[in-house]
N, C-alpha and C. Protein backbone atom coordinates (compact mmCIF):
# COMPACT_ATOMS: atom_id res chain seq x y z
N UNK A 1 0.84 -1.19 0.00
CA UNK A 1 0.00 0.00 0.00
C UNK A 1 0.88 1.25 0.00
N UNK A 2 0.21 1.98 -1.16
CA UNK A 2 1.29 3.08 -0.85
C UNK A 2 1.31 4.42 0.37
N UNK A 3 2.29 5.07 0.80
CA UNK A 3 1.77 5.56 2.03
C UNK A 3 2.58 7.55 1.50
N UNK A 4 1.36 8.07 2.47
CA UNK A 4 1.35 9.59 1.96
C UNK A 4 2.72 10.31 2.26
N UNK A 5 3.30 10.78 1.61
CA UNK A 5 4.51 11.32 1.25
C UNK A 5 4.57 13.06 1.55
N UNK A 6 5.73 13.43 2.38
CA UNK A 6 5.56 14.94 1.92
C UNK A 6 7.27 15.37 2.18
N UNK A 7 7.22 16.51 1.18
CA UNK A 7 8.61 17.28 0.97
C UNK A 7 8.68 18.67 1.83
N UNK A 8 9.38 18.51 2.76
CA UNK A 8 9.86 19.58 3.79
C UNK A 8 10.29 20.38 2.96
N UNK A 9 11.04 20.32 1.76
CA UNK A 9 12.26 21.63 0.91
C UNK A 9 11.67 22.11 0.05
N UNK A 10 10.08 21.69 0.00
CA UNK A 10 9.09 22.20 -1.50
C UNK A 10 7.91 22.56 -0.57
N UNK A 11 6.98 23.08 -1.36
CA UNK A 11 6.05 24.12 -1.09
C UNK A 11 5.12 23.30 -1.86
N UNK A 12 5.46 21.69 -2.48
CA UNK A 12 4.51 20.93 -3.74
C UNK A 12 3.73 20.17 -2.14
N UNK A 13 2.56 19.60 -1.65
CA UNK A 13 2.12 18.17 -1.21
C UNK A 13 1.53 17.37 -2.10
N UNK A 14 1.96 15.97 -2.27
CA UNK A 14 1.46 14.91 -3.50
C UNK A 14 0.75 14.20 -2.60
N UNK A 15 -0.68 14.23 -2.89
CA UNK A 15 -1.45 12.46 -2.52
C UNK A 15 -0.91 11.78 -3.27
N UNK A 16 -0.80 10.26 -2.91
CA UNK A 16 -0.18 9.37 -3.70
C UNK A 16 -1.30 8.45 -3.45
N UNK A 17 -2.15 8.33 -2.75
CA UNK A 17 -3.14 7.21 -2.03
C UNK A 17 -4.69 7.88 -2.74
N UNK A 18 -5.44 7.10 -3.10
CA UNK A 18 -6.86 7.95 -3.22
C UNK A 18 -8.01 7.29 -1.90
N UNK A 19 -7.48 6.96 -0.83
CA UNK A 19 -7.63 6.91 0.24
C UNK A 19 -7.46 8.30 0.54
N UNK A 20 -8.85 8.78 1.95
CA UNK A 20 -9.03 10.13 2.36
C UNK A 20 -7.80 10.21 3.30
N UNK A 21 -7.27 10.59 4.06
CA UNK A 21 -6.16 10.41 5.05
C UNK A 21 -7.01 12.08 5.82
N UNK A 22 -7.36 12.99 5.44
CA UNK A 22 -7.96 13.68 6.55
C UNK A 22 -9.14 13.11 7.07
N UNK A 23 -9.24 13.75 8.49
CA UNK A 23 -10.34 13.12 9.30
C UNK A 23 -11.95 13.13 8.53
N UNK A 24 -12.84 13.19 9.06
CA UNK A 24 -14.15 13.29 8.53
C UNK A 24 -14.53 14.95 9.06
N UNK A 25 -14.49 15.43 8.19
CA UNK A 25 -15.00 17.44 8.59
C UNK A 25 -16.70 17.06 9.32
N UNK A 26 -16.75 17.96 9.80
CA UNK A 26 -18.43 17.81 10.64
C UNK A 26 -19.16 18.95 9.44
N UNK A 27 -20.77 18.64 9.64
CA UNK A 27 -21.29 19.27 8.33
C UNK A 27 -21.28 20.95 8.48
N UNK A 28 -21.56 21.66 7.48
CA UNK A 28 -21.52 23.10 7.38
C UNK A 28 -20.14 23.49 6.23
N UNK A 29 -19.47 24.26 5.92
CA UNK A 29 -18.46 24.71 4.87
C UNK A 29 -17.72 25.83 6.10
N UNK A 30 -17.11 25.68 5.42
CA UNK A 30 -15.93 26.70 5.28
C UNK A 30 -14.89 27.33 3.86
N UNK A 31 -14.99 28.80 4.49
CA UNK A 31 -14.41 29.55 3.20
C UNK A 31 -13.39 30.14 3.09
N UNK A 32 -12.61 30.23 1.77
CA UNK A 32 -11.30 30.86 1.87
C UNK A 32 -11.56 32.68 2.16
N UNK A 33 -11.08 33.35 3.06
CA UNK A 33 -11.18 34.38 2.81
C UNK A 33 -10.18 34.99 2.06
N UNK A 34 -10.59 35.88 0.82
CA UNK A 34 -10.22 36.37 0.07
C UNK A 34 -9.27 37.61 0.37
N UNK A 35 -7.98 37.74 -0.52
CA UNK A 35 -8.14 39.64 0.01
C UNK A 35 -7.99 40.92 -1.21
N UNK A 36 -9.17 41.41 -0.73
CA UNK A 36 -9.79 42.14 -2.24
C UNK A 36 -8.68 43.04 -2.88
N UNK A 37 -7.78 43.65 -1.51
CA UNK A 37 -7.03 44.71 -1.88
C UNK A 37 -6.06 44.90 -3.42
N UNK A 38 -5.53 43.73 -3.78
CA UNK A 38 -5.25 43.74 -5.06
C UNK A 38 -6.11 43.72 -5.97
N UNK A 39 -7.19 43.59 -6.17
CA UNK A 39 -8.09 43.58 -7.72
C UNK A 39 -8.65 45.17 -7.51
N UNK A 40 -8.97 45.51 -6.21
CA UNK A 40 -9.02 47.13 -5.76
C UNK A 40 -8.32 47.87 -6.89
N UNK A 41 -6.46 47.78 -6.53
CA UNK A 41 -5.63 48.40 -6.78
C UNK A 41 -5.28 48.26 -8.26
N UNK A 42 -5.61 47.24 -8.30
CA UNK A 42 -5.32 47.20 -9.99
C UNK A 42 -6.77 47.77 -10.87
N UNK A 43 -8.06 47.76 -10.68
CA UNK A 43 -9.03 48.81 -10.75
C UNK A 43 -8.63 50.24 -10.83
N UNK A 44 -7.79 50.49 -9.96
CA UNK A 44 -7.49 51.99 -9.45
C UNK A 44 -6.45 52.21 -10.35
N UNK A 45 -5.52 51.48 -10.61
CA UNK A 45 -4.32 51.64 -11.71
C UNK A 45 -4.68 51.50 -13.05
N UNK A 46 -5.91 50.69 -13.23
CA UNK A 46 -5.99 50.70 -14.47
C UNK A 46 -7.27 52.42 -15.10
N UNK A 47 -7.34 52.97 -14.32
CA UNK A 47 -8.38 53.71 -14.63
C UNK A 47 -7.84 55.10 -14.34
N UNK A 48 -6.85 54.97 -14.00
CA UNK A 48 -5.82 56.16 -13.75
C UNK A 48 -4.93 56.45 -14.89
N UNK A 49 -4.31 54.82 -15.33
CA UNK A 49 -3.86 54.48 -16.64
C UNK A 49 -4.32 55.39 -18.01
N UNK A 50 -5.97 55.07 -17.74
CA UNK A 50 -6.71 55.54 -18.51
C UNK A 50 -6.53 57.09 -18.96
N UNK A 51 -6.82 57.63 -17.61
CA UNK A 51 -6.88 58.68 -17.20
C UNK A 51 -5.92 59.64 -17.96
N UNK A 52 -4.65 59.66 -17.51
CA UNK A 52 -3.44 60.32 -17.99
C UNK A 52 -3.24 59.93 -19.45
N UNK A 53 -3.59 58.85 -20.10
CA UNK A 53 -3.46 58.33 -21.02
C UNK A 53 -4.28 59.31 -22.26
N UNK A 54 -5.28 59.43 -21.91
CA UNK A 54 -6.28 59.88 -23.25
C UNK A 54 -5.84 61.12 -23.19
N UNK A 55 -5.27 62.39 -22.93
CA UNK A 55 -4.89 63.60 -23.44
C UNK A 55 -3.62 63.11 -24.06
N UNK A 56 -3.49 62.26 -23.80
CA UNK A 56 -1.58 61.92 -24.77
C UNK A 56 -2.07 61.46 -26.25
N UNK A 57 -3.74 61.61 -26.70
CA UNK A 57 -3.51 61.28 -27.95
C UNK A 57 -3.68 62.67 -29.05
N UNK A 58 -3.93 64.17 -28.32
CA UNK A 58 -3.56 64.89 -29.22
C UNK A 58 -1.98 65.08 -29.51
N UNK A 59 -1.53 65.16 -28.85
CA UNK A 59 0.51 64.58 -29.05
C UNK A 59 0.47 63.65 -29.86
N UNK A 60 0.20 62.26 -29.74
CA UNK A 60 0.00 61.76 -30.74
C UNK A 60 -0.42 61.96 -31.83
N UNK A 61 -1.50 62.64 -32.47
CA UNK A 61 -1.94 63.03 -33.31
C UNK A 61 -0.88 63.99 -34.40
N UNK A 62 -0.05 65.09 -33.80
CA UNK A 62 0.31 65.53 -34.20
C UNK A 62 2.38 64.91 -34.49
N UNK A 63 2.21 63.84 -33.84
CA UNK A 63 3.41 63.16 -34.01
C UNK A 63 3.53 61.91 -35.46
N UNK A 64 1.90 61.77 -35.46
CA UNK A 64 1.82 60.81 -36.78
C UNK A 64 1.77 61.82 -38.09
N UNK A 65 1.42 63.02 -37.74
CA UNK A 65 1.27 63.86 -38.99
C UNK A 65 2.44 64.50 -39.59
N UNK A 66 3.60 64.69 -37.67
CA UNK A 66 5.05 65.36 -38.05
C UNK A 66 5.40 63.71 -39.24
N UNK A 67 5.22 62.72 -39.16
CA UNK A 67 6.05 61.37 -39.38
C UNK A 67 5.11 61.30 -40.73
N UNK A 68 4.16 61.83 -40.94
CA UNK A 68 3.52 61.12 -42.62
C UNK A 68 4.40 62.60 -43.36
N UNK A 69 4.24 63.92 -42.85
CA UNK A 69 5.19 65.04 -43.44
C UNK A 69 6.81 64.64 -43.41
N UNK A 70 7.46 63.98 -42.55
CA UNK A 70 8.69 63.35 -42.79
C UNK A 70 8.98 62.51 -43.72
N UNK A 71 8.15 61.71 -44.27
CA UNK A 71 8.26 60.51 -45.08
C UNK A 71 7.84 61.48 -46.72
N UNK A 72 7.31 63.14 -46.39
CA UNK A 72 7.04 63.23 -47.90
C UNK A 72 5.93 62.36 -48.68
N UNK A 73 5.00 61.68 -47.72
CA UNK A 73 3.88 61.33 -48.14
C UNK A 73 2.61 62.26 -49.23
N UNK A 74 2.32 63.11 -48.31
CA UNK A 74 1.83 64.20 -48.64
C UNK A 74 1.86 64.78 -50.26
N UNK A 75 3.08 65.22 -50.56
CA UNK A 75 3.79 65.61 -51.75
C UNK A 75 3.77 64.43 -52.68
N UNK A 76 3.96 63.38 -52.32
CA UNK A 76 3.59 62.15 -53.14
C UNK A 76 2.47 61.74 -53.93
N UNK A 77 1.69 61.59 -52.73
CA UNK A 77 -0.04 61.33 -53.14
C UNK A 77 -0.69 62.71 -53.49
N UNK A 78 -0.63 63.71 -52.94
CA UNK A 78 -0.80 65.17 -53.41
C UNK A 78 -2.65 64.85 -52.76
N UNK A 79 -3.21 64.40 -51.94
CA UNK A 79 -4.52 64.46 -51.30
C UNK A 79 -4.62 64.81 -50.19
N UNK A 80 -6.00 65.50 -50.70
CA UNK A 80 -6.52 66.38 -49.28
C UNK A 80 -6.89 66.27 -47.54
N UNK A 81 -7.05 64.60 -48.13
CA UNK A 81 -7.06 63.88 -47.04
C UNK A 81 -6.05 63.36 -45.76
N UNK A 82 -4.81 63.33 -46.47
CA UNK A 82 -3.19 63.72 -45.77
C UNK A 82 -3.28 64.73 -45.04
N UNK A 83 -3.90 65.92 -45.55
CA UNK A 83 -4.03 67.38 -44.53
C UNK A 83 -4.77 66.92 -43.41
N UNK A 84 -5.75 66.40 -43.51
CA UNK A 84 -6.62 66.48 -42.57
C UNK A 84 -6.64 66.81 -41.34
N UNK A 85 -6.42 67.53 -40.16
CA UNK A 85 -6.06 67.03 -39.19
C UNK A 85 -7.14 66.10 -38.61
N UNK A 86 -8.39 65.88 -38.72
CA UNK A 86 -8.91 65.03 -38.46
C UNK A 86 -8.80 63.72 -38.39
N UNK A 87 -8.28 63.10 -39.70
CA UNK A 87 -7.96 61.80 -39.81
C UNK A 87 -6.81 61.48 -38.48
N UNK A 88 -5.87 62.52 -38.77
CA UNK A 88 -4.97 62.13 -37.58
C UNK A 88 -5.32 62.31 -35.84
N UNK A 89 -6.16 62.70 -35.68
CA UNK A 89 -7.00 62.77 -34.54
C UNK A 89 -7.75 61.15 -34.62
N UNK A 90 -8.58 60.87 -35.06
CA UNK A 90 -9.43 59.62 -35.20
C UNK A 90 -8.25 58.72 -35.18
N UNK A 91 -7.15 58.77 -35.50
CA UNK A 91 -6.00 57.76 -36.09
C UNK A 91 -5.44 57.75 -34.66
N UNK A 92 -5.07 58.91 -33.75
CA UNK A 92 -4.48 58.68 -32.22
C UNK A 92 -5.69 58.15 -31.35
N UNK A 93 -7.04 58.06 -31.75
CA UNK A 93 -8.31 58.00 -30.64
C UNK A 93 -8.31 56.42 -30.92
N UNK A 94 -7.74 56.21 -31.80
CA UNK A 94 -7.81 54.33 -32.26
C UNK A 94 -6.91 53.86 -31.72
N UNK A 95 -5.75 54.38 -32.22
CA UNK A 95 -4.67 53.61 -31.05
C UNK A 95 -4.82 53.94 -29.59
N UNK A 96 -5.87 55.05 -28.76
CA UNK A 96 -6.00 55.20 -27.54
C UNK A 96 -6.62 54.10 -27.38
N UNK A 97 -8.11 53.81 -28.06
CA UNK A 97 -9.23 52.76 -27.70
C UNK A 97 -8.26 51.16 -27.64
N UNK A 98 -7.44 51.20 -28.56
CA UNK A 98 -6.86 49.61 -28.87
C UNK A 98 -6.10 49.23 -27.86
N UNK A 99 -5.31 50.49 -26.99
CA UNK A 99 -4.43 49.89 -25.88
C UNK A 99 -5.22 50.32 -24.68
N UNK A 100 -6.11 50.41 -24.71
CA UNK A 100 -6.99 50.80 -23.66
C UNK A 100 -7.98 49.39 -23.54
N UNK A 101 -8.04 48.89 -24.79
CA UNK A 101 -8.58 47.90 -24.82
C UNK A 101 -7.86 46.69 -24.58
N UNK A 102 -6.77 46.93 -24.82
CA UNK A 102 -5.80 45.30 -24.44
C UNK A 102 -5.39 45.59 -23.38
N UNK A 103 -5.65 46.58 -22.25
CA UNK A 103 -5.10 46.82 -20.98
C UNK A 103 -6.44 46.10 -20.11
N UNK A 104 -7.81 46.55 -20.73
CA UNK A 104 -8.83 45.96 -19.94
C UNK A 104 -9.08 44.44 -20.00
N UNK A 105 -8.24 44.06 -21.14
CA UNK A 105 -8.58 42.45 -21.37
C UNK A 105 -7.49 41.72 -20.36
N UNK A 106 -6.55 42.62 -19.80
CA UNK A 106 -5.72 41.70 -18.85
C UNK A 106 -6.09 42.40 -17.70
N UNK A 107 -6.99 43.47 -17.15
CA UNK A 107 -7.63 43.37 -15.87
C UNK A 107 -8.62 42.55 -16.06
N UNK A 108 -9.05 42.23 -17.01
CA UNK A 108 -10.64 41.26 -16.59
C UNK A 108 -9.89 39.87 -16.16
N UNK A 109 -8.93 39.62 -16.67
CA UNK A 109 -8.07 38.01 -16.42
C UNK A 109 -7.77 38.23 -15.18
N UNK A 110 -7.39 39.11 -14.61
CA UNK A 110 -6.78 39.68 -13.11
C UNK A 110 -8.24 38.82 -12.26
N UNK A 111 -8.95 40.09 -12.82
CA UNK A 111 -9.89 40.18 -11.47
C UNK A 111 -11.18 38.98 -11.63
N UNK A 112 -10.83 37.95 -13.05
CA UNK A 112 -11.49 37.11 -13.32
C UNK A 112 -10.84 35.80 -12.26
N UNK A 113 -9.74 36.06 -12.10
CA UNK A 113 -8.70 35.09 -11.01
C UNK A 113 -8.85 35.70 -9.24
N UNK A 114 -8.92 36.81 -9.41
CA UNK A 114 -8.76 37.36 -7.90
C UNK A 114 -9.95 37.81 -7.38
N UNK A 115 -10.88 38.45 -7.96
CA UNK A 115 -12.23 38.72 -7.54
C UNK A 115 -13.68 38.20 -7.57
N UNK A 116 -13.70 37.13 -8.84
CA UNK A 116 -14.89 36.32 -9.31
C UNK A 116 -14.65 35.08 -8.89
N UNK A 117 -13.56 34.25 -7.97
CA UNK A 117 -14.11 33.28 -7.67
C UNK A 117 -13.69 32.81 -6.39
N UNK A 118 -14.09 31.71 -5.63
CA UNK A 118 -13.86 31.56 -4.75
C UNK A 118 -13.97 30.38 -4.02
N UNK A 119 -12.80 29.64 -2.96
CA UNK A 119 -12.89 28.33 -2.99
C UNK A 119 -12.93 28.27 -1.46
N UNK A 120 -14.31 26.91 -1.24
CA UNK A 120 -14.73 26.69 -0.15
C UNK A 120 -14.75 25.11 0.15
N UNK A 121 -15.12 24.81 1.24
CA UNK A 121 -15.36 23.50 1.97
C UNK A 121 -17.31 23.11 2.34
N UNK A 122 -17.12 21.71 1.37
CA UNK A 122 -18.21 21.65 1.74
C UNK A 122 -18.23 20.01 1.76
N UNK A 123 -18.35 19.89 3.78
CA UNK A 123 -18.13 18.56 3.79
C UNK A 123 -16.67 18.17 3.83
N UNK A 124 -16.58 17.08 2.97
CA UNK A 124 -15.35 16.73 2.44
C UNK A 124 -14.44 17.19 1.15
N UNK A 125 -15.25 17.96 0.95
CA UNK A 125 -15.36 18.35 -0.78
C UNK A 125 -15.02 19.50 -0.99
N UNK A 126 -13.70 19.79 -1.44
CA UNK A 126 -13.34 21.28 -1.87
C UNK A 126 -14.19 21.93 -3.04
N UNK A 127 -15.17 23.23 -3.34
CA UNK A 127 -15.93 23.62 -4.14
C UNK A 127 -15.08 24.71 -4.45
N UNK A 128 -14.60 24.54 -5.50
CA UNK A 128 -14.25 25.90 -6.57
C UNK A 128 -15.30 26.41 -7.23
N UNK A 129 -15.56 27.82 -7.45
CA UNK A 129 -16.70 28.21 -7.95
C UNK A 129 -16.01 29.56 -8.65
N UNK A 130 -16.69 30.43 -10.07
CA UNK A 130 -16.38 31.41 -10.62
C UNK A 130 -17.39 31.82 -10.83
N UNK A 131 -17.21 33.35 -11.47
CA UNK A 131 -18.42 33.51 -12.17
C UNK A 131 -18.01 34.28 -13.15
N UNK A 132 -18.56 33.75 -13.80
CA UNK A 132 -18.23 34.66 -15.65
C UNK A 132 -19.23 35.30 -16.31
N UNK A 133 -19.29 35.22 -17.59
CA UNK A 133 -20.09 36.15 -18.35
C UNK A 133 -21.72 35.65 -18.41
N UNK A 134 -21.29 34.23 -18.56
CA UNK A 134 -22.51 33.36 -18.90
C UNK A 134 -23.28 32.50 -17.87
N UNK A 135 -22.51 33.00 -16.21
CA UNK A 135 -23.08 32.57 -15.62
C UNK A 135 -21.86 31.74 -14.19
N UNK A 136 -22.32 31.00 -13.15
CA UNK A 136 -21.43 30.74 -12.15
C UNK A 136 -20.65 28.80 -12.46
N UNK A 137 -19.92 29.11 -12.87
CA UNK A 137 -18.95 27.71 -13.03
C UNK A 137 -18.59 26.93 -11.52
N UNK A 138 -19.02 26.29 -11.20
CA UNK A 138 -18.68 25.46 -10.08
C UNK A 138 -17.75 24.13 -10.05
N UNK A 139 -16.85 23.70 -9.71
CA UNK A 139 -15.89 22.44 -9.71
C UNK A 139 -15.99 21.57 -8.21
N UNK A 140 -16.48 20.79 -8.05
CA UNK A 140 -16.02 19.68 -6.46
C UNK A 140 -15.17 19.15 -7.00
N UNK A 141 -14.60 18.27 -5.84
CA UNK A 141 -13.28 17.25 -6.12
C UNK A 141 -12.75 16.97 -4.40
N UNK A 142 -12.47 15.59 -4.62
CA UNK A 142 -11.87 15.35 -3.12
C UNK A 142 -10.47 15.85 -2.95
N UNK A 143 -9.95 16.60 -2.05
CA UNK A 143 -8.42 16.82 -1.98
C UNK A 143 -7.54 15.95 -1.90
N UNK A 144 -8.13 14.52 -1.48
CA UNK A 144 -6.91 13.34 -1.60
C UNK A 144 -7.09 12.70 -2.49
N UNK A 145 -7.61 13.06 -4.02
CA UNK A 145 -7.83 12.21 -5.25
C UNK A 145 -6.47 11.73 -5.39
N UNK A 146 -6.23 11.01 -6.17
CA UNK A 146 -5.14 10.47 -7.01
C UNK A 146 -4.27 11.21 -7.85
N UNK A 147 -3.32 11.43 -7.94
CA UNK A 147 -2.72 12.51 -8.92
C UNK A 147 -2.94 13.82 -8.99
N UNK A 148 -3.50 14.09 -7.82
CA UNK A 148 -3.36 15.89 -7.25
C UNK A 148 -2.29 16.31 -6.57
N UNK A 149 -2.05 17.47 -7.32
CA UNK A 149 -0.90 18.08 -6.75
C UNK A 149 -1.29 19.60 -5.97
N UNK A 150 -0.58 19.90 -4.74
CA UNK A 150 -1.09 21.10 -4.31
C UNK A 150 0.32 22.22 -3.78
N UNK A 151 0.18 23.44 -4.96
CA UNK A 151 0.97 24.46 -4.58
C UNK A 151 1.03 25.48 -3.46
N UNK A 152 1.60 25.56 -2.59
CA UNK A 152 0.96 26.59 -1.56
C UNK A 152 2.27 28.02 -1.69
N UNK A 153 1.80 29.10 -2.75
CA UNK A 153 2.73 29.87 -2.77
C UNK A 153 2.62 30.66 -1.92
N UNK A 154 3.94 30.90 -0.69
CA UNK A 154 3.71 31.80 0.53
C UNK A 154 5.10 32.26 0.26
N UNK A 155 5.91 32.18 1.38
CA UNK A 155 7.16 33.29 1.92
C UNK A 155 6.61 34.31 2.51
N UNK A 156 7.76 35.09 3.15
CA UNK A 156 7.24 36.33 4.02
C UNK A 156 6.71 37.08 3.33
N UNK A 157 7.55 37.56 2.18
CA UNK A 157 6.60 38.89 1.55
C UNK A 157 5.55 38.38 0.88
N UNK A 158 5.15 37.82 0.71
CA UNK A 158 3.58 37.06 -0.01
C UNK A 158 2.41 37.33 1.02
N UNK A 159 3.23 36.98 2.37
CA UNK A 159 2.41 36.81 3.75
C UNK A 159 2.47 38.35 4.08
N UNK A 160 3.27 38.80 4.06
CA UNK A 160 2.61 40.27 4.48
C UNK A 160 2.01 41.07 4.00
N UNK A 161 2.27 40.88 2.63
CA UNK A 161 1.42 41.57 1.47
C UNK A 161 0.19 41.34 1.20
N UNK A 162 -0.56 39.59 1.81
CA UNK A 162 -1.19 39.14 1.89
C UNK A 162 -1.60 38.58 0.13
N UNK A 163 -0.79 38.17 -0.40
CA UNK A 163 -0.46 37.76 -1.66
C UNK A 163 -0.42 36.13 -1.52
N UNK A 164 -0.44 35.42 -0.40
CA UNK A 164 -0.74 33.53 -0.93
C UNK A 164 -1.47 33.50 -2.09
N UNK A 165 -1.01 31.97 -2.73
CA UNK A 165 -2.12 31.53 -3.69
C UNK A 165 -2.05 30.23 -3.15
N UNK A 166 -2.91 29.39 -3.97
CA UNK A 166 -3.23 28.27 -3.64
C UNK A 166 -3.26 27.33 -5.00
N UNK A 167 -2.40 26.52 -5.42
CA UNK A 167 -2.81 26.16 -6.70
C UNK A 167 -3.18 24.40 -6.85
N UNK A 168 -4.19 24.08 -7.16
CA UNK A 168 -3.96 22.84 -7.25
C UNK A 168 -4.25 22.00 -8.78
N UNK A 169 -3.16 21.00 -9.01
CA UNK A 169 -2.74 20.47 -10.07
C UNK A 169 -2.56 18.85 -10.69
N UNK A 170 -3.33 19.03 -11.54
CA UNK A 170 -3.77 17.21 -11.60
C UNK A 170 -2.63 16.56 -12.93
N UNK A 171 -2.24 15.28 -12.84
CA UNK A 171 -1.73 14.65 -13.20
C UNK A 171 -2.32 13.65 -14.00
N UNK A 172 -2.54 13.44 -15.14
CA UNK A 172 -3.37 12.21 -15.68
C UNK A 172 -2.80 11.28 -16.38
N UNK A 173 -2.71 9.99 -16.37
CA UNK A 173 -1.98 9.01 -17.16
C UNK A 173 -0.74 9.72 -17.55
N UNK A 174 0.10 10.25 -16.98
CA UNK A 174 1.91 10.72 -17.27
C UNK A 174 1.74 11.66 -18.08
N UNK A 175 0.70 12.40 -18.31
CA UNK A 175 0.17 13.79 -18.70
C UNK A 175 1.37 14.93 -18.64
N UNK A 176 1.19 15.75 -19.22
CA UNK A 176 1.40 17.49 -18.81
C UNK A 176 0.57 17.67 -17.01
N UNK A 177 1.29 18.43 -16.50
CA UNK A 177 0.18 18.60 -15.23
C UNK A 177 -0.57 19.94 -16.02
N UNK A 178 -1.81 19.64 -15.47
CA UNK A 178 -2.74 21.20 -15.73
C UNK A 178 -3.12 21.63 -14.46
N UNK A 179 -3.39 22.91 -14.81
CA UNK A 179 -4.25 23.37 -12.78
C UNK A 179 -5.55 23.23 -13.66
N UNK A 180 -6.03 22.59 -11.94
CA UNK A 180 -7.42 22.22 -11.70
C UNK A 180 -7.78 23.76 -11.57
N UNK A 181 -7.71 24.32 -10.56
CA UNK A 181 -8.23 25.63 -9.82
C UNK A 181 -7.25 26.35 -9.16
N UNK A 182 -7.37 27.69 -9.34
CA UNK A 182 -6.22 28.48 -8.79
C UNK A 182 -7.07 29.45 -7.84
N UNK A 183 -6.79 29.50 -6.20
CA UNK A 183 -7.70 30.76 -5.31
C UNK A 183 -6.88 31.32 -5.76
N UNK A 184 -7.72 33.01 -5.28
CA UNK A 184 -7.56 34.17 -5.46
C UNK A 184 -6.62 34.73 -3.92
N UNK A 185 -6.03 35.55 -4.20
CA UNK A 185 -4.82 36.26 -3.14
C UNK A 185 -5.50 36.18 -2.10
N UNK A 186 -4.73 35.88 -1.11
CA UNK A 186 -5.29 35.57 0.76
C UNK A 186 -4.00 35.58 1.79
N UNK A 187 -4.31 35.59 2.58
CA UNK A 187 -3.24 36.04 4.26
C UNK A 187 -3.84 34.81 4.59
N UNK A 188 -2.67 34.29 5.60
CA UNK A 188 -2.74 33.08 5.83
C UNK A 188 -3.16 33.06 7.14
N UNK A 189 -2.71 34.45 7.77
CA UNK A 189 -3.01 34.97 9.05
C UNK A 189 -4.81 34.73 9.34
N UNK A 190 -5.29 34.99 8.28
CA UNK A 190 -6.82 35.21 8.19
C UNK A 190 -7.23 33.55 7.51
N UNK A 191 -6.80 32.37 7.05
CA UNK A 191 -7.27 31.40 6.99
C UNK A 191 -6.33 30.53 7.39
N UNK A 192 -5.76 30.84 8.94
CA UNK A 192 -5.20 29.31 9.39
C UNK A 192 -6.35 27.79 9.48
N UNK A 193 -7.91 28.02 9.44
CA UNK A 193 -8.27 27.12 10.15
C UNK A 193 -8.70 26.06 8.39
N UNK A 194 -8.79 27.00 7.36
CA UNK A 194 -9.24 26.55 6.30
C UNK A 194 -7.18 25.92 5.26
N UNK A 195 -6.61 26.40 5.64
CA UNK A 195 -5.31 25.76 5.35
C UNK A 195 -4.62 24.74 5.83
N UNK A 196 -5.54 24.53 7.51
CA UNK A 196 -5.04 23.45 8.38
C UNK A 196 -5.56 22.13 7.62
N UNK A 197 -7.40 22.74 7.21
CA UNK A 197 -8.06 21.41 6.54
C UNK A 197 -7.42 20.73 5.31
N UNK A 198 -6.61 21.33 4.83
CA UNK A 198 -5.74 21.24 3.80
C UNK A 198 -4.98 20.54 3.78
N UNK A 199 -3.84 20.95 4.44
CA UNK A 199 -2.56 20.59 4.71
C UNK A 199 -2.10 19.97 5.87
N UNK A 200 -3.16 19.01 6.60
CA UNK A 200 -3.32 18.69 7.86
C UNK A 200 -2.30 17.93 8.35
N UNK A 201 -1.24 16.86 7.50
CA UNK A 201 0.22 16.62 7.82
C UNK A 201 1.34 16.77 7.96
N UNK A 202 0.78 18.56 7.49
CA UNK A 202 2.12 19.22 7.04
C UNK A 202 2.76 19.76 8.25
């Protein structure tokens, strides 16, 4: 029989058994508490971003027009539309919208990881849950399955910053590992009793 294994010099714990090895939890859940302050701050950075950002496209504007008059465009094509300053206005408000827009597509990934979801105890049964566009995604799974792997990224500055993650990672027939579910940033200070259920040999 194989028997449960753990690495003092890694931050990895491997079930090796799909035997439960934690006790039996009594009924009710328990939840990870979250800590909002980063999806806050990155809200606040990204909209500040914004902020300072959109008067930088009349500069722009007039930096694509110094660069089409450098190239002698103008004199080339000989159209009225080269003058414009309009076009070159609409032409800096596009490249404002486009990186304004690929800045919001990596806060929504942010706060799609740190603010929309959240992982609890129910029973025996770890419940990962999200919520997205189309509605709330839910995952169970026993923590001592077979071929789960569990990351616990801490150190001091993680812990004071209140920056833990939690990652856990499945193994299938000599697979690639994939993550199952990744929580969102937490202090460990604030979930010793839900990390104990966890990591109860550690």
């Amino acid at each position: 029989m194989q028997t449960h294994s753990k690495r003092k010099s890694s931050a990895w714990w491997d079930w090796e058994t799909s035997k439960p090895s934690l006790p039996k939890r009594s009924s009710g859940s328990s939840k990870l508490i979250n800590n909002y302050i980063p999806p806050i701050l990155a809200i606040l950075a990204y909209f500040t971003f914004i902020w300072y950002l959109y008067p930088i496209k009349d500069l722009v504007s007039v930096w694509i027009f110094k660069f089409v008059e450098l190239l002698q465009i103008t004199k080339v094509l000989k159209l009225s539309l080269l003058t414009d300053k309009r076009l070159y206005d609409y032409t800096a408000l596009a490249i404002f919208l486009y990186v304004g827009f690929a800045f919001f597509l990596d806060l929504f990934r942010f706060l799609n990881k740190n603010l929309f979801q959240n992982l609890s105890w129910d029973g025996e049964a770890l419940i990962f849950s999200r919520w997205g566009l189309l509605g709330k995604i839910t995952v169970r799974w026993n923590p001592n399955q077979t071929g789960l792997q569990i990351l616990h990224k801490g150190g001091w500055v993680r812990k004071i910053l209140g920056l833990e993650k939690i990652l856990f990672k499945v193994n299938v027939s000599g697979a690639e590992e994939s993550t199952l579910a990744e929580s969102p940033f937490f202090s460990s200070k604030k979930n010793g009793q839900f990390l104990s259920s966890i990591f109860k040999n550690v």
